[in-house]
N, C-alpha and C. Protein backbone atom coordinates (compact mmCIF):
# COMPACT_ATOMS: atom_id res chain seq x y z
N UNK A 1 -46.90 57.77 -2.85
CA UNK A 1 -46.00 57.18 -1.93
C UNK A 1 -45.96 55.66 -2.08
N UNK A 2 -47.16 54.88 -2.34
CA UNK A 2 -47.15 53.37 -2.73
C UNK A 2 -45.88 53.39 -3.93
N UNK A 3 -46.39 53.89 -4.74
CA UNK A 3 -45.99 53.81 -6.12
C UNK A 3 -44.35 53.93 -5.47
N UNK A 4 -43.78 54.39 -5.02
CA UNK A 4 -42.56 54.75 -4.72
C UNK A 4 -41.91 53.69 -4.02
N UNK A 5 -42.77 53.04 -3.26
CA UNK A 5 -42.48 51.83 -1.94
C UNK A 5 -42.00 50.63 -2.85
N UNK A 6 -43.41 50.60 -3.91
CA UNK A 6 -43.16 49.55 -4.89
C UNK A 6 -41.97 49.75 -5.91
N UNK A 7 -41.29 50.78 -6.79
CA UNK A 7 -40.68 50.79 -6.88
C UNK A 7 -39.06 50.46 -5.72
N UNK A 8 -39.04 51.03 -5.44
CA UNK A 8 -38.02 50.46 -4.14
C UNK A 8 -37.99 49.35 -3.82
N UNK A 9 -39.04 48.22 -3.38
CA UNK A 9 -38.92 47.09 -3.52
C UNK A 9 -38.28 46.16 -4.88
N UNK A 10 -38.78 46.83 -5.87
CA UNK A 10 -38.23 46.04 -7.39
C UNK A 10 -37.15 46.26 -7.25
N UNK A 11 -36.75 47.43 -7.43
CA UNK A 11 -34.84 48.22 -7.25
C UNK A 11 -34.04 47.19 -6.51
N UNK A 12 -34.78 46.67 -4.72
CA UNK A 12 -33.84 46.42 -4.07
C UNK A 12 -33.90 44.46 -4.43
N UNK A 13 -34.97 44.12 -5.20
CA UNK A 13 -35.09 42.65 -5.49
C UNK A 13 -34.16 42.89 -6.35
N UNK A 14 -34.15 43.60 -7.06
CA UNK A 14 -33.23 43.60 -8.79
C UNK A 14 -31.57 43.50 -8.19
N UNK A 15 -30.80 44.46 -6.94
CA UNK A 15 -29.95 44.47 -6.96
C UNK A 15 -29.49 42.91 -6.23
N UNK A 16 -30.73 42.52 -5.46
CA UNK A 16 -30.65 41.42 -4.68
C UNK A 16 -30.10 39.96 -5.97
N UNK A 17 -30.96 39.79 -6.63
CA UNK A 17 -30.77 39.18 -7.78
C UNK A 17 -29.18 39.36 -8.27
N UNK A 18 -29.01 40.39 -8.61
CA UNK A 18 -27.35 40.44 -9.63
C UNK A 18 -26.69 40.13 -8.59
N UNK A 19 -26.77 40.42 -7.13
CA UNK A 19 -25.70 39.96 -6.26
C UNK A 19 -25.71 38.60 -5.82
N UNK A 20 -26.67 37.64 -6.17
CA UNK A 20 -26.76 36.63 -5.95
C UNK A 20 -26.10 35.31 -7.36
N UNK A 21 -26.56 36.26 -8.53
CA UNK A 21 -26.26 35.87 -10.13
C UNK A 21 -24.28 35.88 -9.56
N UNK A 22 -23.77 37.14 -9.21
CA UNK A 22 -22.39 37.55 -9.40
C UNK A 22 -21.91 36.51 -8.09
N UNK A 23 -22.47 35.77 -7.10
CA UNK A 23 -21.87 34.84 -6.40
C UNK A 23 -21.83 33.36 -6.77
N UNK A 24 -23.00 33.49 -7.67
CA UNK A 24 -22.87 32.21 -8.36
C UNK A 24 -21.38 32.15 -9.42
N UNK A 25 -21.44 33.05 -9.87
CA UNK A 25 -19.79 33.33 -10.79
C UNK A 25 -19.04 33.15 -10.17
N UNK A 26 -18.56 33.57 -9.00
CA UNK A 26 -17.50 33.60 -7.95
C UNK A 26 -17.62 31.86 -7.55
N UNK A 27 -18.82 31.02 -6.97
CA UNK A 27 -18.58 29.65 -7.06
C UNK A 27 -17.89 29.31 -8.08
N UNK A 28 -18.60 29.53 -9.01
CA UNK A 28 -18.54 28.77 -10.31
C UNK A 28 -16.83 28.87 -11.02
N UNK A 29 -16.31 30.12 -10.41
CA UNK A 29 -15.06 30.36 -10.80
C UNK A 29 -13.89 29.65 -9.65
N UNK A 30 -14.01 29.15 -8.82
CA UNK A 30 -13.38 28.76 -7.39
C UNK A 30 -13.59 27.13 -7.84
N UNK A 31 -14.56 26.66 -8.38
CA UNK A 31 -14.48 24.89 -8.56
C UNK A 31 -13.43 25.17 -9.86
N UNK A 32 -13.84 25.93 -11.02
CA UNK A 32 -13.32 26.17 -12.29
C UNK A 32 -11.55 25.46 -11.95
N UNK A 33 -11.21 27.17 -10.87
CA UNK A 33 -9.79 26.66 -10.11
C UNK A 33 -9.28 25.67 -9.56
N UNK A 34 -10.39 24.99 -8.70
CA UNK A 34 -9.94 23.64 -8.10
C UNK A 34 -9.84 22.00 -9.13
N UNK A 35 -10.81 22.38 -9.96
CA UNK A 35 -10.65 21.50 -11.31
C UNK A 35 -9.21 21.55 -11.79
N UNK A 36 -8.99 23.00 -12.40
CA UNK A 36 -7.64 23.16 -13.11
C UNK A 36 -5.96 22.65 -12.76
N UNK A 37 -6.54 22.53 -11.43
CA UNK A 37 -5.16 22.65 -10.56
C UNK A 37 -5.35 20.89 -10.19
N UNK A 38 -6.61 20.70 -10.39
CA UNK A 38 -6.42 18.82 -10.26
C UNK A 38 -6.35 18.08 -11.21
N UNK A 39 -6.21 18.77 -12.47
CA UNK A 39 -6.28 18.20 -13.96
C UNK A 39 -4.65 18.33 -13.73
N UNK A 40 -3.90 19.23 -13.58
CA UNK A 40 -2.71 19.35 -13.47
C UNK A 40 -1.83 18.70 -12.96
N UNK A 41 -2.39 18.26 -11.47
CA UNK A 41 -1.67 17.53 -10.99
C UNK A 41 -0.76 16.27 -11.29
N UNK A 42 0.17 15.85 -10.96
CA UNK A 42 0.59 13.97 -11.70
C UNK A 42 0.23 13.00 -10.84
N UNK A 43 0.32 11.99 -11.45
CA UNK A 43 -0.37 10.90 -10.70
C UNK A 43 1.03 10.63 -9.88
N UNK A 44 1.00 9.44 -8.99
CA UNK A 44 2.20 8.84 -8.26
C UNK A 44 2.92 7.92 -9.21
N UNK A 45 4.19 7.84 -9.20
CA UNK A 45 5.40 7.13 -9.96
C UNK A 45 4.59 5.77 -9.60
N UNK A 46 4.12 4.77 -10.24
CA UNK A 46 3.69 3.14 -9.87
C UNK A 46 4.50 2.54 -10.63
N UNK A 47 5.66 2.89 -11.36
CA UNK A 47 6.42 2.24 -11.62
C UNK A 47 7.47 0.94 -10.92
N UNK A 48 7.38 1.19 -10.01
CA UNK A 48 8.21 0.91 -8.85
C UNK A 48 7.29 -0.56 -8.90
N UNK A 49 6.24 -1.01 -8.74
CA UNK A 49 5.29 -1.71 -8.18
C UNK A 49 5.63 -3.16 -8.96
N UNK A 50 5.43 -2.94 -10.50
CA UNK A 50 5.94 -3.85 -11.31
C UNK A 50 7.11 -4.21 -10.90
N UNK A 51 8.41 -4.03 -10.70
CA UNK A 51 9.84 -4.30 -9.87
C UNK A 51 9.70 -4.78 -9.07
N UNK A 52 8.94 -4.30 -8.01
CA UNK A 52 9.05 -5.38 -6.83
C UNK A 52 7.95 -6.79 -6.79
N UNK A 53 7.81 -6.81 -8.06
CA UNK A 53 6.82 -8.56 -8.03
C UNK A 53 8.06 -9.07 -8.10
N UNK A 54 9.17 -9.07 -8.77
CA UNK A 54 10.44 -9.93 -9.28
C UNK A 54 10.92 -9.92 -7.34
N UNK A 55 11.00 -8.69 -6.71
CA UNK A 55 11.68 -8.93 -5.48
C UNK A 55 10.66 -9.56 -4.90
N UNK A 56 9.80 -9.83 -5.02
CA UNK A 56 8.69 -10.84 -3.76
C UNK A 56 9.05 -12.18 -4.40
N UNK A 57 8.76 -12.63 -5.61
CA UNK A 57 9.43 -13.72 -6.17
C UNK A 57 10.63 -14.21 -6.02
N UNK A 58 11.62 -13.77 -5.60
CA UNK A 58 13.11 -13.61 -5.21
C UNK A 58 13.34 -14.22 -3.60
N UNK A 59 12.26 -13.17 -3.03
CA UNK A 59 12.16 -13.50 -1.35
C UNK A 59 11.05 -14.50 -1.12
N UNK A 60 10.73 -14.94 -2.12
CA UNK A 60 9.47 -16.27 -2.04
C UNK A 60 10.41 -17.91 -2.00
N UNK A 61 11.45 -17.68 -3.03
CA UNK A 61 12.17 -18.62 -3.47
C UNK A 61 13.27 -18.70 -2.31
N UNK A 62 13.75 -17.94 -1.86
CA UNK A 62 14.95 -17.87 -0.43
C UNK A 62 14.20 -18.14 0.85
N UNK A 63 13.56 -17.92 0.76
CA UNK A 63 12.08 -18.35 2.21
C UNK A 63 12.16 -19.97 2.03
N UNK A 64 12.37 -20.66 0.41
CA UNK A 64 11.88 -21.56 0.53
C UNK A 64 12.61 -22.71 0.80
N UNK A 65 14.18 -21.77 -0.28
CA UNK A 65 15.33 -22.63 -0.04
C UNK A 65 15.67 -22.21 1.76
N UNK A 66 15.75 -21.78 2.50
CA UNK A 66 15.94 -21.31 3.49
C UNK A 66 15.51 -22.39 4.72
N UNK A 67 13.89 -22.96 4.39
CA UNK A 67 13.13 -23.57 4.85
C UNK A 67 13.67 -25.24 5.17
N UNK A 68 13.98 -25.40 3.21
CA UNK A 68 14.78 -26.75 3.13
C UNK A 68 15.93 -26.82 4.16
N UNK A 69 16.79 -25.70 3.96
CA UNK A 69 17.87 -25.82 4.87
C UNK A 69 17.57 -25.77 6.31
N UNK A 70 16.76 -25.13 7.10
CA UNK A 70 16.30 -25.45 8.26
C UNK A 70 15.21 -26.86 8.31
N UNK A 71 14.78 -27.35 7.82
CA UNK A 71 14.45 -28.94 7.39
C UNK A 71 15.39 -29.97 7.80
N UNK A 72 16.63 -29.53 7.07
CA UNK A 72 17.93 -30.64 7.16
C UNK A 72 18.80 -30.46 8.22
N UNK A 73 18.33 -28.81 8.80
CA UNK A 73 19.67 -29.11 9.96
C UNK A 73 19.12 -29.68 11.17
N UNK A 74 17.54 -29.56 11.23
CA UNK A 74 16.86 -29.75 12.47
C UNK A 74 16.70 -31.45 12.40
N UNK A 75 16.84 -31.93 11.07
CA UNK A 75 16.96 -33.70 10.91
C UNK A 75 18.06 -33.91 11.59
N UNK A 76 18.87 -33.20 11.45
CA UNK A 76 20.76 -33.58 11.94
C UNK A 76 20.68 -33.01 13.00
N UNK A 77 20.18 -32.38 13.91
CA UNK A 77 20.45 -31.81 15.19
C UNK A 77 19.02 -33.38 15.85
N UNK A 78 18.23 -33.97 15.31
CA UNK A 78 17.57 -34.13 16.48
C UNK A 78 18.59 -36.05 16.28
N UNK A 79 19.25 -36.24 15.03
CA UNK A 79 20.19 -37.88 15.25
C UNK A 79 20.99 -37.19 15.94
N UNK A 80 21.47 -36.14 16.59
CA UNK A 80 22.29 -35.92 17.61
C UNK A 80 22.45 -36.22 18.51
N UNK A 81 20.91 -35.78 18.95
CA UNK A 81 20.12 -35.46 20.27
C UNK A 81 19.93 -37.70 20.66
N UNK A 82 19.67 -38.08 19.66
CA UNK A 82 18.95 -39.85 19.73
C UNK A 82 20.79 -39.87 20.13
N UNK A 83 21.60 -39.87 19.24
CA UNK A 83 23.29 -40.62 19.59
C UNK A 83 23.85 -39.84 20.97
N UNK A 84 23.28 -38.39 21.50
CA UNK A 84 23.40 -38.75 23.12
C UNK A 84 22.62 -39.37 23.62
N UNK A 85 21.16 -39.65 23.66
CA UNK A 85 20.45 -40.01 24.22
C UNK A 85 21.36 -41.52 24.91
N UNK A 86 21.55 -42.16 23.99
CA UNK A 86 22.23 -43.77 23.58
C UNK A 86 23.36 -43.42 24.50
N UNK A 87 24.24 -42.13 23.73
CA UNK A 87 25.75 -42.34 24.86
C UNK A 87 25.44 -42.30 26.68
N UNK A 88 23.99 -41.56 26.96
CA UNK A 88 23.76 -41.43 28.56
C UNK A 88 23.43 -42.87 28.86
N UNK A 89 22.73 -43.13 28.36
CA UNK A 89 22.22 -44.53 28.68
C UNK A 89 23.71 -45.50 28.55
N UNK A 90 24.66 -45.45 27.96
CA UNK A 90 25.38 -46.38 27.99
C UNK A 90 26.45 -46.01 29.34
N UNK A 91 26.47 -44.77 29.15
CA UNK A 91 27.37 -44.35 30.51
C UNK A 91 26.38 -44.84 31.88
N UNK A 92 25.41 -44.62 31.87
CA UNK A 92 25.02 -45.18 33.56
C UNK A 92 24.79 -46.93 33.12
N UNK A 93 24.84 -47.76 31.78
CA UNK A 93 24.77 -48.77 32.14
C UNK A 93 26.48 -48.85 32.52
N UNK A 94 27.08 -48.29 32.35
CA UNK A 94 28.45 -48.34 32.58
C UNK A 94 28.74 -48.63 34.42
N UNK A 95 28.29 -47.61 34.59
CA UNK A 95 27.99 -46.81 36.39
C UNK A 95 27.53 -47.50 36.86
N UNK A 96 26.82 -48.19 36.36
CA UNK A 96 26.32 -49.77 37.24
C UNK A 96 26.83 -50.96 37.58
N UNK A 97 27.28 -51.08 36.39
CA UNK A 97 28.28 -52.56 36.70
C UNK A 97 29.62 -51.88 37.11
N UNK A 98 30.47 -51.10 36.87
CA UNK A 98 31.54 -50.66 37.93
C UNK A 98 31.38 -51.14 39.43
N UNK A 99 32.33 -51.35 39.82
CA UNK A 99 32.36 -51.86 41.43
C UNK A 99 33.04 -50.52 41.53
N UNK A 100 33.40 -49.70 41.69
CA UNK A 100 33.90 -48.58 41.79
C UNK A 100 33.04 -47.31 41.92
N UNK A 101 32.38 -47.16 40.75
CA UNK A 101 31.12 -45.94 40.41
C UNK A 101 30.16 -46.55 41.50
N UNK A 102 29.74 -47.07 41.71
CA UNK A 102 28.50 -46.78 42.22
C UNK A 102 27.71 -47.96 42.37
């Protein structure tokens, strides 16, 4: 009856073993797949990337001319602002000496 127990034990290590060997296959075949299918894949179009240095260069240079031109109008809007300043001041020196105004 030993002799029998011990057998039975080997039997059930032995089948234990191949079922453990045959899951390692089954991993081993499931990365195999996930490899294959990522070797396959394409990368992303980066073509595009090179093109738009010329459009940042483009919108670098209009930013700049853009800048100049807000430069020159804000020079000419503030001799505006000084030639009223001058016309108020001349109107109340006006308003003063009037015998009339005030």
């Amino acid at each position: 009856m030993g002799k029998l127990k011990d057998q039975l034990a080997g039997v059930a290590a032995l089948i234990a073993a191949i079922i453990a060997i045959g899951g390692g296959f089954v991993k081993y075949g499931e990365v195999m797949t996930k490899l294959d299918s990522l070797s396959s894949a394409t990368a992303p179009d980066l073509s595009g990337i090179d093109n738009n240095s010329f459009g940042i260069n483009d919108n670098a240079q209009a930013i700049t001319e853009n800048k100049a031109n807000l430069e020159k109008e804000v020079s000419i809007l503030n001799k505006e602002i000084q030639l009223l300043d001058l016309q108020i001041k001349e109107l109340k020196e006006l308003q003063k000496s009037n015998p009339l105004g005030g």
